[in-house]
Protein backbone atom coordinates (compact mmCIF):
# COMPACT_ATOMS: atom_id res chain seq x y z
CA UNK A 1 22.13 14.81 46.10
CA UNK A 2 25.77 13.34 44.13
CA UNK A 3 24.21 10.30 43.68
CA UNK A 4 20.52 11.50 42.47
CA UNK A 5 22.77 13.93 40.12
CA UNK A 6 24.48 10.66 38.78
CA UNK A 7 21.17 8.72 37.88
CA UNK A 8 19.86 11.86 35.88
CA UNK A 9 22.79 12.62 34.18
CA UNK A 10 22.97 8.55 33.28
CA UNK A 11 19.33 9.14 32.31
CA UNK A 12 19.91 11.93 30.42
CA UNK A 13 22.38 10.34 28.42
CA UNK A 14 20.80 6.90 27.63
CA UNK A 15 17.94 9.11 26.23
CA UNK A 16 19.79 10.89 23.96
CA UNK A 17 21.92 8.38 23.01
CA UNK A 18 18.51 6.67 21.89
CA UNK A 19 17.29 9.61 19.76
CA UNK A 20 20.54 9.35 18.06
CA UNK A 21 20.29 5.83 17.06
CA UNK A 22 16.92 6.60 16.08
CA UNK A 23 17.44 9.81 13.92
CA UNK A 24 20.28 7.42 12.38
CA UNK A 25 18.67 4.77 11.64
CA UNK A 26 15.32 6.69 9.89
CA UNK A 27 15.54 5.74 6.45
CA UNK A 28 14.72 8.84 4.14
CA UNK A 29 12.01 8.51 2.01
CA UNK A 30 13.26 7.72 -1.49
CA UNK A 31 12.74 10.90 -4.19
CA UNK A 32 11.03 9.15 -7.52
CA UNK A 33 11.92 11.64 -9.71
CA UNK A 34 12.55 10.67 -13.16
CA UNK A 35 8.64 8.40 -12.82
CA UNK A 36 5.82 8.92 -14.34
CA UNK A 37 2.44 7.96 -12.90
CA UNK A 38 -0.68 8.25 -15.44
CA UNK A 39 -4.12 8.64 -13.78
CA UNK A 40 -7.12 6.96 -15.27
CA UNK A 41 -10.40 8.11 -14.11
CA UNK A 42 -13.30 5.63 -14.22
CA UNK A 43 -17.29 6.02 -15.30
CA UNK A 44 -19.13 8.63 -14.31
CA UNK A 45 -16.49 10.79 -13.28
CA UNK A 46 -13.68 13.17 -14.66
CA UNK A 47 -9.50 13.41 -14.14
CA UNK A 48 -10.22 15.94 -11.27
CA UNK A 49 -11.23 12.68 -9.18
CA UNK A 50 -7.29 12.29 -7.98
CA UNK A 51 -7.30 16.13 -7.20
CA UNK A 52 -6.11 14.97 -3.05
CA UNK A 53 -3.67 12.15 -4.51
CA UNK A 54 -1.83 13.94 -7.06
CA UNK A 55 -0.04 16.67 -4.44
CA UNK A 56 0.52 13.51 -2.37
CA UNK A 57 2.46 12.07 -5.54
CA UNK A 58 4.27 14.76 -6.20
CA UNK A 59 5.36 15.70 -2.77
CA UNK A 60 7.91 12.43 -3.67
CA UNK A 61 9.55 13.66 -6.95
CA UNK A 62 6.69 11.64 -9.15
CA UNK A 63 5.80 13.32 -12.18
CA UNK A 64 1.69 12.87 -12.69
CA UNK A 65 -0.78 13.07 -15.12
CA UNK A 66 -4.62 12.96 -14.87
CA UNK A 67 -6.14 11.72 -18.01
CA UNK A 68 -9.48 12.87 -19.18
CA UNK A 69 -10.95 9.98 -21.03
CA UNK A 70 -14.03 10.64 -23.30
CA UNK A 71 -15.86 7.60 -21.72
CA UNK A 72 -17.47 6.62 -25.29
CA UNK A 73 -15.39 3.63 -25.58
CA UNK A 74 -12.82 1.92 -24.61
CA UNK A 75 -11.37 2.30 -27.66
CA UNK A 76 -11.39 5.80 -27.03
CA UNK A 77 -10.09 5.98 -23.29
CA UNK A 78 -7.24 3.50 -24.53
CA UNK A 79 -6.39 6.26 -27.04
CA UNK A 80 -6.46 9.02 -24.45
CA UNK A 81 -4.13 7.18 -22.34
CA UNK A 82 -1.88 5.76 -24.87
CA UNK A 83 -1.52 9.46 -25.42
CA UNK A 84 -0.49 10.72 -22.19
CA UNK A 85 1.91 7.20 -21.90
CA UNK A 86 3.57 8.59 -24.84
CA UNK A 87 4.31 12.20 -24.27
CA UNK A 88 6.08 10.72 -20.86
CA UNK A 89 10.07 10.07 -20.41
CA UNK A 90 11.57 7.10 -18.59
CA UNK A 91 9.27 4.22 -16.58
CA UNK A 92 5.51 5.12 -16.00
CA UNK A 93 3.18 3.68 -13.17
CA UNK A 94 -0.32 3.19 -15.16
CA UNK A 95 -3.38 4.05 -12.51
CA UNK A 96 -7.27 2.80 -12.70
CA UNK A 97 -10.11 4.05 -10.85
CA UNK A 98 -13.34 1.61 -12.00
CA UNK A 99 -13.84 1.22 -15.79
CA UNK A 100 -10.15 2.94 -15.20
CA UNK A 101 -8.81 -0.60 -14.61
CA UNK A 102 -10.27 -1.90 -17.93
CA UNK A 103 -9.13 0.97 -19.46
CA UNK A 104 -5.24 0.79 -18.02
CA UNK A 105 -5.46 -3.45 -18.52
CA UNK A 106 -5.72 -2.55 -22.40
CA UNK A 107 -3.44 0.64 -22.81
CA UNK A 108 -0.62 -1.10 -20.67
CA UNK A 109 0.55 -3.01 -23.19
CA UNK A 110 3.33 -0.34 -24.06
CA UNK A 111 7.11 -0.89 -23.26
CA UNK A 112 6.94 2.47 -20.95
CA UNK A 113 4.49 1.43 -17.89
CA UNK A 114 6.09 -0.89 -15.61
CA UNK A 115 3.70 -1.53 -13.23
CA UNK A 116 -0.67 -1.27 -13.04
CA UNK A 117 -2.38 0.15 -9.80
CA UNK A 118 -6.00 -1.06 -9.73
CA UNK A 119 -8.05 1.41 -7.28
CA UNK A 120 -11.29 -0.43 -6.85
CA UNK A 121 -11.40 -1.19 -10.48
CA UNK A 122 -12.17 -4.00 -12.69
CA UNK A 123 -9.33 -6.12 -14.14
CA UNK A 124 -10.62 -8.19 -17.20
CA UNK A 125 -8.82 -10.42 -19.18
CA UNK A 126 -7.97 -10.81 -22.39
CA UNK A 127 -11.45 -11.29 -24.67
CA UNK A 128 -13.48 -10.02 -21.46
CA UNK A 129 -15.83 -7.36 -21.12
CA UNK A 130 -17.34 -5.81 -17.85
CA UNK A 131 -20.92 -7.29 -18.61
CA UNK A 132 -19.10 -10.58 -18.93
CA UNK A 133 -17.19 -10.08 -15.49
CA UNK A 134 -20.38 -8.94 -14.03
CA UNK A 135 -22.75 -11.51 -15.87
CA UNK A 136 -23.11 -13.91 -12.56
CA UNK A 137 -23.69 -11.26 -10.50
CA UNK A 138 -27.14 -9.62 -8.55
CA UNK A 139 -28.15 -6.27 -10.25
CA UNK A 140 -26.70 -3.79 -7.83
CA UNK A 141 -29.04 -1.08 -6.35
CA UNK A 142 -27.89 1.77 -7.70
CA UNK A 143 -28.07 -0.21 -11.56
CA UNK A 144 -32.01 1.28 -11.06
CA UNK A 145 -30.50 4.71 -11.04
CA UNK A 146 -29.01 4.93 -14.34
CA UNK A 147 -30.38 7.44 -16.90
CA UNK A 148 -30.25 6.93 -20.35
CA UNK A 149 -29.71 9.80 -22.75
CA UNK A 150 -31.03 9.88 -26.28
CA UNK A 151 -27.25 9.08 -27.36
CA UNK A 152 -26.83 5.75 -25.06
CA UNK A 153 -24.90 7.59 -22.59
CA UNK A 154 -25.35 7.17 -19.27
CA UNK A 155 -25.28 8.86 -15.67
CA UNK A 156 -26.17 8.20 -12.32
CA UNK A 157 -28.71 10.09 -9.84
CA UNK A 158 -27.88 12.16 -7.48
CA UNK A 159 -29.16 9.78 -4.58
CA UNK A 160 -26.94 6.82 -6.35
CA UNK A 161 -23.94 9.00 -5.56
CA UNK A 162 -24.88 10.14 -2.40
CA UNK A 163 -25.64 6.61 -1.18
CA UNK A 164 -23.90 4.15 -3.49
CA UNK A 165 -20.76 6.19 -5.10
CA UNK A 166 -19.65 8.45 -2.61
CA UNK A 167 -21.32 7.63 0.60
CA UNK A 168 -18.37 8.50 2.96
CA UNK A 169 -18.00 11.43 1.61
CA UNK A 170 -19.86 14.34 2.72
CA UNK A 171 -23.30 14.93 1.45
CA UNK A 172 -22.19 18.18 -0.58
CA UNK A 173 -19.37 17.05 -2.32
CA UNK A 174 -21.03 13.62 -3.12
CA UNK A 175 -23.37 16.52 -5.00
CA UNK A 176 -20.89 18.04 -6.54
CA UNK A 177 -19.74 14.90 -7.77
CA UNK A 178 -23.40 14.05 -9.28
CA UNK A 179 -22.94 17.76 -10.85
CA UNK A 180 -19.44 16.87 -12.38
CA UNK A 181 -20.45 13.31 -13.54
CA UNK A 182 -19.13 12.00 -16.90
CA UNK A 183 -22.13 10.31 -19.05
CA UNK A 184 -20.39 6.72 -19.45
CA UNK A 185 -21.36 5.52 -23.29
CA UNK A 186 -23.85 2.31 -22.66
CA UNK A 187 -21.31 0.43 -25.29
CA UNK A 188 -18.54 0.26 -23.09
CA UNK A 189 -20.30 -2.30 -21.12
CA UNK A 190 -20.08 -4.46 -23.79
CA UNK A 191 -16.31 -3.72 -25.08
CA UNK A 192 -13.96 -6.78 -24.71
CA UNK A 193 -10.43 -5.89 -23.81
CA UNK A 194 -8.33 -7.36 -26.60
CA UNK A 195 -5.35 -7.77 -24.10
CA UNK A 196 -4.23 -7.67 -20.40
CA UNK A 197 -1.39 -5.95 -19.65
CA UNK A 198 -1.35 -7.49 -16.28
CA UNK A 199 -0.40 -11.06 -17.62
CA UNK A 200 2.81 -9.19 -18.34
CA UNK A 201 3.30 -6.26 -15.72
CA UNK A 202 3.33 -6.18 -11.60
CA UNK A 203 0.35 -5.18 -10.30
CA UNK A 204 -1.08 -3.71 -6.91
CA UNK A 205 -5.22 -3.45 -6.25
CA UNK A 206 -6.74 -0.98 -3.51
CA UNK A 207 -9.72 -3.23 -2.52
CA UNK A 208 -12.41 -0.70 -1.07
CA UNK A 209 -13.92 -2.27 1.53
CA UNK A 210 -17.25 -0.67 1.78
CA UNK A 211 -17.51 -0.19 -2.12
CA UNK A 212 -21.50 -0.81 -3.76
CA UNK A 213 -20.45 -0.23 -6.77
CA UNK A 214 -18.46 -3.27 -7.36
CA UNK A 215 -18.74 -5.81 -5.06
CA UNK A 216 -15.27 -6.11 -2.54
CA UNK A 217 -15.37 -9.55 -2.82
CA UNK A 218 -14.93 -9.09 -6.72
CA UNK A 219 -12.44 -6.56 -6.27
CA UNK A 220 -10.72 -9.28 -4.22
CA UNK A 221 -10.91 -11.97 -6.58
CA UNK A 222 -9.98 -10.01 -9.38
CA UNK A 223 -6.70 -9.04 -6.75
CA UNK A 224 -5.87 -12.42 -6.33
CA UNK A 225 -6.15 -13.59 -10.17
CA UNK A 226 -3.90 -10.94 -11.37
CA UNK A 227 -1.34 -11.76 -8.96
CA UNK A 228 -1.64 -8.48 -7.36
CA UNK A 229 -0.26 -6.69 -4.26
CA UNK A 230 -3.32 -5.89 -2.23
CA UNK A 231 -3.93 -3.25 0.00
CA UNK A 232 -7.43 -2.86 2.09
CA UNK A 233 -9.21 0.34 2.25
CA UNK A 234 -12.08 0.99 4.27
CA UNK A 235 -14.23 3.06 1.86
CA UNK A 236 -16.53 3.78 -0.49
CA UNK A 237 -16.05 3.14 -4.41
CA UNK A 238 -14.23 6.71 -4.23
CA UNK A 239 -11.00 5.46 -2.31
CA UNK A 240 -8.68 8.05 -4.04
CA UNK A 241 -10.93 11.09 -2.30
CA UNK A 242 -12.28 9.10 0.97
CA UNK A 243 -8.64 7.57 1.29
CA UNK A 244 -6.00 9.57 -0.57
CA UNK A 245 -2.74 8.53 1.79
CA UNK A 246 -4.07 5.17 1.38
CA UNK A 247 -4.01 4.96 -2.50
CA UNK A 248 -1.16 7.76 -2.62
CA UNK A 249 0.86 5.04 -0.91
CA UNK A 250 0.00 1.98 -3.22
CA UNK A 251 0.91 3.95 -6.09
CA UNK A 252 4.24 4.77 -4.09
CA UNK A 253 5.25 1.33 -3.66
CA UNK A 254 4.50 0.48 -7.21
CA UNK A 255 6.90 3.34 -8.04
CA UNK A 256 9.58 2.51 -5.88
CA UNK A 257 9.81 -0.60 -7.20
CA UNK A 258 10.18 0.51 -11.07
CA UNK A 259 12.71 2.87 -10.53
């Protein structure tokens, strides 16, 4: 009975000892307070798109914006965003969801964002458009689901964003996001990005996987020109609602390396 006594109490203490090198050696997670991380929505879609990243963000000190860009050109998104880049203090962390990338590759080119996060988005480069990055490429599927309004603005159907958009999301809230859709002005397609930010700035690229909106193996390209660091999801064109921890984290590391 001594001896049995012995190896448990040895046992016992070789455990804890363990836990305590353990609980010592954890590394807190690092606050980023005092960054700013600007959200750029993409095409047929509104700021409310990073609704299940932005308490992710937050939960680690990171100050966040959504912007809401008009999506009538990209003129006019670079505007919106330029705005929300200025009304922020200290280093920013510019974010792109889709046309979002175009749209943060031209509006990054201020002193305040240190660092682009491309969520399966399009990175042009300077004097490119997105019907010049796209030019060599099959028509998608869901390019014969595009309605045209009177004013050149487009949306997608309902079954493009059920099957093509959003289609690891759940059949309702793929509706709702038909329901919510921002009409993307026709024009943009043609709008050349004057400059790319990224020539200049670290970058990181969430390459979605399963995306049929723009091809992965674009996405991945596009990753690997930029000089990007690349993380894989596997999703849908929608990473930041199929994936949020995924893309939460991307932006993290961006941040943490900025501060």
């Amino acid at each position: 009975m001594n001896r049995l006594l012995k190896r448990y109490l040895a046992f016992a203490l070789l455990l804890g000892s363990t836990l305590f090198l353990h609980i010592a050696n954890a590394a807190p997670q690092k606050n980023l307070k005092g960054t700013s991380v600007v959200l750029v929505h993409g095409a047929f879609a509104d700021g409310s798109s990073w609704d299940k990243v932005i308490p992710l963000l937050e939960a680690r000190g990171l100050h966040v914006v959504s912007v809401q860009n008009p999506l009538s050109s990209l003129a006019a998104d670079t505007a919106a965003t330029r705005r929300a880049i200025e009304q922020q203090t200290g280093p920013v962390v510019l974010v792109g969801h889709s046309w979002g990338g175009v749209v943060i590759t031209q509006a990054g080119d201020d002193d305040k964002v240190k660092a682009l996060v491309y969520v399966a988005a399009l990175a042009p480069d300077s004097g490119e458009s997105v019907n010049d990055l796209t030019k060599n490429q099959p028509a998608p599927a869901w390019s014969h689901e595009l309605r045209k309004d009177s004013a050149n603005f487009l949306t997608l159907s309902t079954r493009a964003v059920i099957n093509d958009f959003a289609q690891d999301l759940p059949a309702a809230q793929a509706r709702v996001l038909a329901t919510t859709q921002g009409p993307w002005s026709a024009s943009c397609l043609d709008d050349k990005v004057s400059i790319a930010a990224w020539r200049t700035k670290p970058s990181w690229f969430v390459v979605a996987d399963r995306d049929r909106m723009i091809d992965p193996r674009a996405e991945e390209a596009m990753a690997r020109q930029i000089g990007a660091t690349t993380t894989h999801v596997d999703s849908s064109h929608v990473a930041m609602l199929s994936h949020p921890r995924a893309v939460a984290d991307a932006i993290i590391s961006a941040a943490s390396k900025v501060q």
